[in-house]
N, C-alpha and C. Protein backbone atom coordinates (compact mmCIF):
# COMPACT_ATOMS: atom_id res chain seq x y z
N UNK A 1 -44.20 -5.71 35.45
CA UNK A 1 -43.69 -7.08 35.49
C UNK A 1 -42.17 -7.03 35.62
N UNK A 2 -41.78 -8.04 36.48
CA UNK A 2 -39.80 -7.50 36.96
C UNK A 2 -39.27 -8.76 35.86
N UNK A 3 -38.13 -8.08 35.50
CA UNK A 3 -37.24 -9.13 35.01
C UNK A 3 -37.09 -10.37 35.27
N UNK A 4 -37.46 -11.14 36.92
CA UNK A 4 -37.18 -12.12 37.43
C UNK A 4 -38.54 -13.20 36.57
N UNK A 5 -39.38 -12.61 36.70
CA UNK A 5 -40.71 -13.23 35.86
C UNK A 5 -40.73 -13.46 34.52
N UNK A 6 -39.98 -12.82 33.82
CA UNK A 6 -39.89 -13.00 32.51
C UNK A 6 -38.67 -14.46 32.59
N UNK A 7 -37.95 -14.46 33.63
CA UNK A 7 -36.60 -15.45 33.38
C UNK A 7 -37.33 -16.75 33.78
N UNK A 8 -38.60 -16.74 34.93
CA UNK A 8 -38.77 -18.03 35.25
C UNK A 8 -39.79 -18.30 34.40
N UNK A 9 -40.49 -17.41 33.73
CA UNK A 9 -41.35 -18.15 32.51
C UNK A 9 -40.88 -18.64 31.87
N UNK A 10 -39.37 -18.53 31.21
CA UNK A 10 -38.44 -19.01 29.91
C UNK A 10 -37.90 -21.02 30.97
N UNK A 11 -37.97 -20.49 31.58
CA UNK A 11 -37.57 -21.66 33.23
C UNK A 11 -38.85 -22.90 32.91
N UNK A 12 -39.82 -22.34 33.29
CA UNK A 12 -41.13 -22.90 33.00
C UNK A 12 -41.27 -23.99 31.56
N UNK A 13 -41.11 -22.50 30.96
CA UNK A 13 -41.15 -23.23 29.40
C UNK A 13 -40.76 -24.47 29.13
N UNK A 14 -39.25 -24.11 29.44
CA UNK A 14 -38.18 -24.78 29.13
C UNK A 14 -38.47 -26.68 30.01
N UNK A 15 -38.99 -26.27 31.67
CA UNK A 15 -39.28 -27.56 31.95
C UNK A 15 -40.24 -27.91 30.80
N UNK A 16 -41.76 -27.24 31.25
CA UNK A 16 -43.08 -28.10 30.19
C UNK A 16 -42.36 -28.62 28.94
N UNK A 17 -41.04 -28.21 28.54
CA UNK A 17 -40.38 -28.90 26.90
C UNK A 17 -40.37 -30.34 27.24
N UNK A 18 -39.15 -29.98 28.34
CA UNK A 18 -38.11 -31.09 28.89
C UNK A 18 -39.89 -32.29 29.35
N UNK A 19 -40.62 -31.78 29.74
CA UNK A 19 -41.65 -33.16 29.74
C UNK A 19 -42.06 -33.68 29.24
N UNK A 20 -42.80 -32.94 28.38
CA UNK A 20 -43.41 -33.29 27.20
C UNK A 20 -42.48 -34.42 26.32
N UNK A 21 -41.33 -34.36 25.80
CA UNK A 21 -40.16 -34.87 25.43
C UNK A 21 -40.11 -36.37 26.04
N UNK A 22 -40.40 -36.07 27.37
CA UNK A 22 -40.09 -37.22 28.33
C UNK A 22 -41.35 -37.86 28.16
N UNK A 23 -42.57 -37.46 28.02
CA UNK A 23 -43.93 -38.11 28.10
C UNK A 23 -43.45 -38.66 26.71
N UNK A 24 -43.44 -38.65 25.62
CA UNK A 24 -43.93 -38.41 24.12
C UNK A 24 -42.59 -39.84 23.97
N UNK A 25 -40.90 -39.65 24.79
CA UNK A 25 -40.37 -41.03 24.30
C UNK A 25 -41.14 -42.36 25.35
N UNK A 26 -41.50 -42.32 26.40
CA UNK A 26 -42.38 -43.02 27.09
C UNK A 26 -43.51 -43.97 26.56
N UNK A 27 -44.17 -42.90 25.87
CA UNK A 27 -45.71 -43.22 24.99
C UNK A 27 -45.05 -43.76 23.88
N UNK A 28 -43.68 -43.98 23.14
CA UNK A 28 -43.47 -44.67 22.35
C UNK A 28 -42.89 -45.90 22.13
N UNK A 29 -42.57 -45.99 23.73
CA UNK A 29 -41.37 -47.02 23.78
C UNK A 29 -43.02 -48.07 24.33
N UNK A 30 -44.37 -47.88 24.36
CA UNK A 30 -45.17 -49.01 25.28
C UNK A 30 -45.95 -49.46 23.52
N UNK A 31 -45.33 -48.47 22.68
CA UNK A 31 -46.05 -49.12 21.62
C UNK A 31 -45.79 -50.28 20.99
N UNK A 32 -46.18 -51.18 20.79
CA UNK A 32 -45.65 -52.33 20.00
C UNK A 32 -45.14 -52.05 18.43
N UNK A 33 -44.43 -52.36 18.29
CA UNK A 33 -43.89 -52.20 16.68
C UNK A 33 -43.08 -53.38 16.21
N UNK A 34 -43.51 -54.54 16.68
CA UNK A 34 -42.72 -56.01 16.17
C UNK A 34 -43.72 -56.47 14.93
N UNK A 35 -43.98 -57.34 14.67
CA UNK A 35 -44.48 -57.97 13.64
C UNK A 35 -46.01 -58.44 14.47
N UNK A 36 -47.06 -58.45 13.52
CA UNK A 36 -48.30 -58.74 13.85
C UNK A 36 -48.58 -59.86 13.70
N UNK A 37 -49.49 -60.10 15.04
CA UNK A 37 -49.42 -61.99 15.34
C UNK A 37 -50.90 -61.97 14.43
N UNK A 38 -51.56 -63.50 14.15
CA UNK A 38 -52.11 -63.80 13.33
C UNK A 38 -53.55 -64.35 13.71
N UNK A 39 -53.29 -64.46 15.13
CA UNK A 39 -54.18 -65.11 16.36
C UNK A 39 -53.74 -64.34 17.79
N UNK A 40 -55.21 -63.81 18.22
CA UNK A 40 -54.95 -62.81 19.46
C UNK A 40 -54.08 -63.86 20.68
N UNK A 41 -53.19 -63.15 21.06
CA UNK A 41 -52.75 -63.52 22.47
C UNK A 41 -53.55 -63.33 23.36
N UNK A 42 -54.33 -63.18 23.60
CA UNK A 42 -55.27 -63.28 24.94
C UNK A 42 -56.44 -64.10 24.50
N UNK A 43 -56.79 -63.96 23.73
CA UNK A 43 -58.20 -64.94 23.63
C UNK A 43 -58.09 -66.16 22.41
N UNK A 44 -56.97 -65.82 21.17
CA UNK A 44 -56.81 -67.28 20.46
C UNK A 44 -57.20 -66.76 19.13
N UNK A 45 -57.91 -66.40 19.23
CA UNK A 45 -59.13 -66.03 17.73
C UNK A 45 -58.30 -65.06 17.00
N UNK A 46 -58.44 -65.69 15.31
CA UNK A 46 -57.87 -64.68 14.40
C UNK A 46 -57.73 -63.31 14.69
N UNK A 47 -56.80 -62.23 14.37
CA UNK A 47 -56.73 -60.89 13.76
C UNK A 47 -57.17 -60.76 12.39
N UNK A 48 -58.13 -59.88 12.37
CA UNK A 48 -58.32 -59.39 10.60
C UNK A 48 -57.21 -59.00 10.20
N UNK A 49 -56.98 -59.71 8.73
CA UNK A 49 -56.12 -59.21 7.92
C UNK A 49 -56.04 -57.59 7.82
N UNK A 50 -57.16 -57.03 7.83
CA UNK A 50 -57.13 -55.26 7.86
C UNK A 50 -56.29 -54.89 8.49
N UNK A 51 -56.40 -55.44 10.28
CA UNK A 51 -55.76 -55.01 11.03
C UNK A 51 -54.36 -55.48 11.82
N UNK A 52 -54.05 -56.33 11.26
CA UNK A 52 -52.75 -56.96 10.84
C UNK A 52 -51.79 -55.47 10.10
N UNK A 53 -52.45 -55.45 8.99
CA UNK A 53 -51.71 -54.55 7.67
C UNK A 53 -51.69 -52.99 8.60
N UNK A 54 -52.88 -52.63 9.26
CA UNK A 54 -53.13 -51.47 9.68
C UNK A 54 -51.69 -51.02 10.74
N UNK A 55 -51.62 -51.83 11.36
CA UNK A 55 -50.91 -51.69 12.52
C UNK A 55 -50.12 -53.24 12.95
N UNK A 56 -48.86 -53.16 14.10
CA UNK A 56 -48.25 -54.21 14.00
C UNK A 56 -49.00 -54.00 15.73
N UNK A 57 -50.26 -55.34 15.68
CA UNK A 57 -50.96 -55.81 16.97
C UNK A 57 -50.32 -57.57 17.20
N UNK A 58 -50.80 -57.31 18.77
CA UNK A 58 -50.84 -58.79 19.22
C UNK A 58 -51.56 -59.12 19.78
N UNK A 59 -52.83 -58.42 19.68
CA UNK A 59 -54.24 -58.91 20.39
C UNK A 59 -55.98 -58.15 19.14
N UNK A 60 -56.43 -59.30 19.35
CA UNK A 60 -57.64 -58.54 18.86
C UNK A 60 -58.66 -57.18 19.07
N UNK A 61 -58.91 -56.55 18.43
CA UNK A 61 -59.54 -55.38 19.09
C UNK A 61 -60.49 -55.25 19.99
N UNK A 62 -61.11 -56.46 20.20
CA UNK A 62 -62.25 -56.41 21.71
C UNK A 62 -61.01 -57.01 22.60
N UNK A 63 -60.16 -57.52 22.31
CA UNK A 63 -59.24 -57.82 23.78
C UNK A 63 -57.76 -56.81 24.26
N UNK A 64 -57.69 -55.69 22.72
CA UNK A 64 -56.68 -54.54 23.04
C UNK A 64 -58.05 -53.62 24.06
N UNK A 65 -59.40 -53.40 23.17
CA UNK A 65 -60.08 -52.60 24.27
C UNK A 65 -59.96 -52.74 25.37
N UNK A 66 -60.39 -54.37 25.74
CA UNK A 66 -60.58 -54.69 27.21
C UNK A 66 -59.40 -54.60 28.13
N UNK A 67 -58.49 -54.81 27.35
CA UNK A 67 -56.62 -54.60 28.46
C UNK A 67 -56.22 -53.11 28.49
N UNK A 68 -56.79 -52.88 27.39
CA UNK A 68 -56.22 -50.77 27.51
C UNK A 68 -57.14 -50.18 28.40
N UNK A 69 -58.67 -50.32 28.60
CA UNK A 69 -59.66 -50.35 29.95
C UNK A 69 -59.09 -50.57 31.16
N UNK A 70 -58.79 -52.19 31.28
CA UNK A 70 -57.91 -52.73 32.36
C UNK A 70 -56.92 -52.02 33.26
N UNK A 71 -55.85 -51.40 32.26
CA UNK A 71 -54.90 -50.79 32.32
C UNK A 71 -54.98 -49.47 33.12
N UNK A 72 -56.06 -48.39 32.27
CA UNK A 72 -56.38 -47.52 32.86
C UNK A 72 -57.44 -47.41 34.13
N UNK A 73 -58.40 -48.33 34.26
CA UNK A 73 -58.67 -48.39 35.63
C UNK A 73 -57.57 -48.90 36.59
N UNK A 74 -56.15 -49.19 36.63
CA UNK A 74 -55.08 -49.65 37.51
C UNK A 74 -54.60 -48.58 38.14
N UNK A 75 -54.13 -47.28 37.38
CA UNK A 75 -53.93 -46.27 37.46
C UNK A 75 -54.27 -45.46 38.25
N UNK A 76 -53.65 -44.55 38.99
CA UNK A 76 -53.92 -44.13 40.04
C UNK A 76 -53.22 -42.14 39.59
């Protein structure tokens, strides 16, 4: 194995960091973290108190399923 291979694996590495990094502030900035609404925005109908406390949502869990579905069939 030549020296040059050992330098572009550290090369390698070093990108897969630099992405990961980049994926991971991405995936945090689409999370919601405001205050939890009390009535889904998409369909009207209460949030359980559970899930109010659980997490800060703005949609009910059959209408976060159905838009996070949505979402990923858009995707290409």
């Amino acid at each position: 194995m030549s020296s040059a291979w050992a330098g572009g694996t550290d090369a390698i590495m070093e990108r897969m960091d630099k992405m990961t990094a980049l994926y991971i502030e991405e995936a945090r900035k689409s999370i919601y973290t405001g205050e939890s609404a009390v009535n889904c925005e998409e369909c009207g109908e209460p949030i359980p108190e559970e899930r109010r406390r659980a997490i800060a949502c703005k949609y009910c869990l059959p209408c976060h399923k159905a838009l996070e579905s949505a979402s990923r069939s858009h995707k290409v």
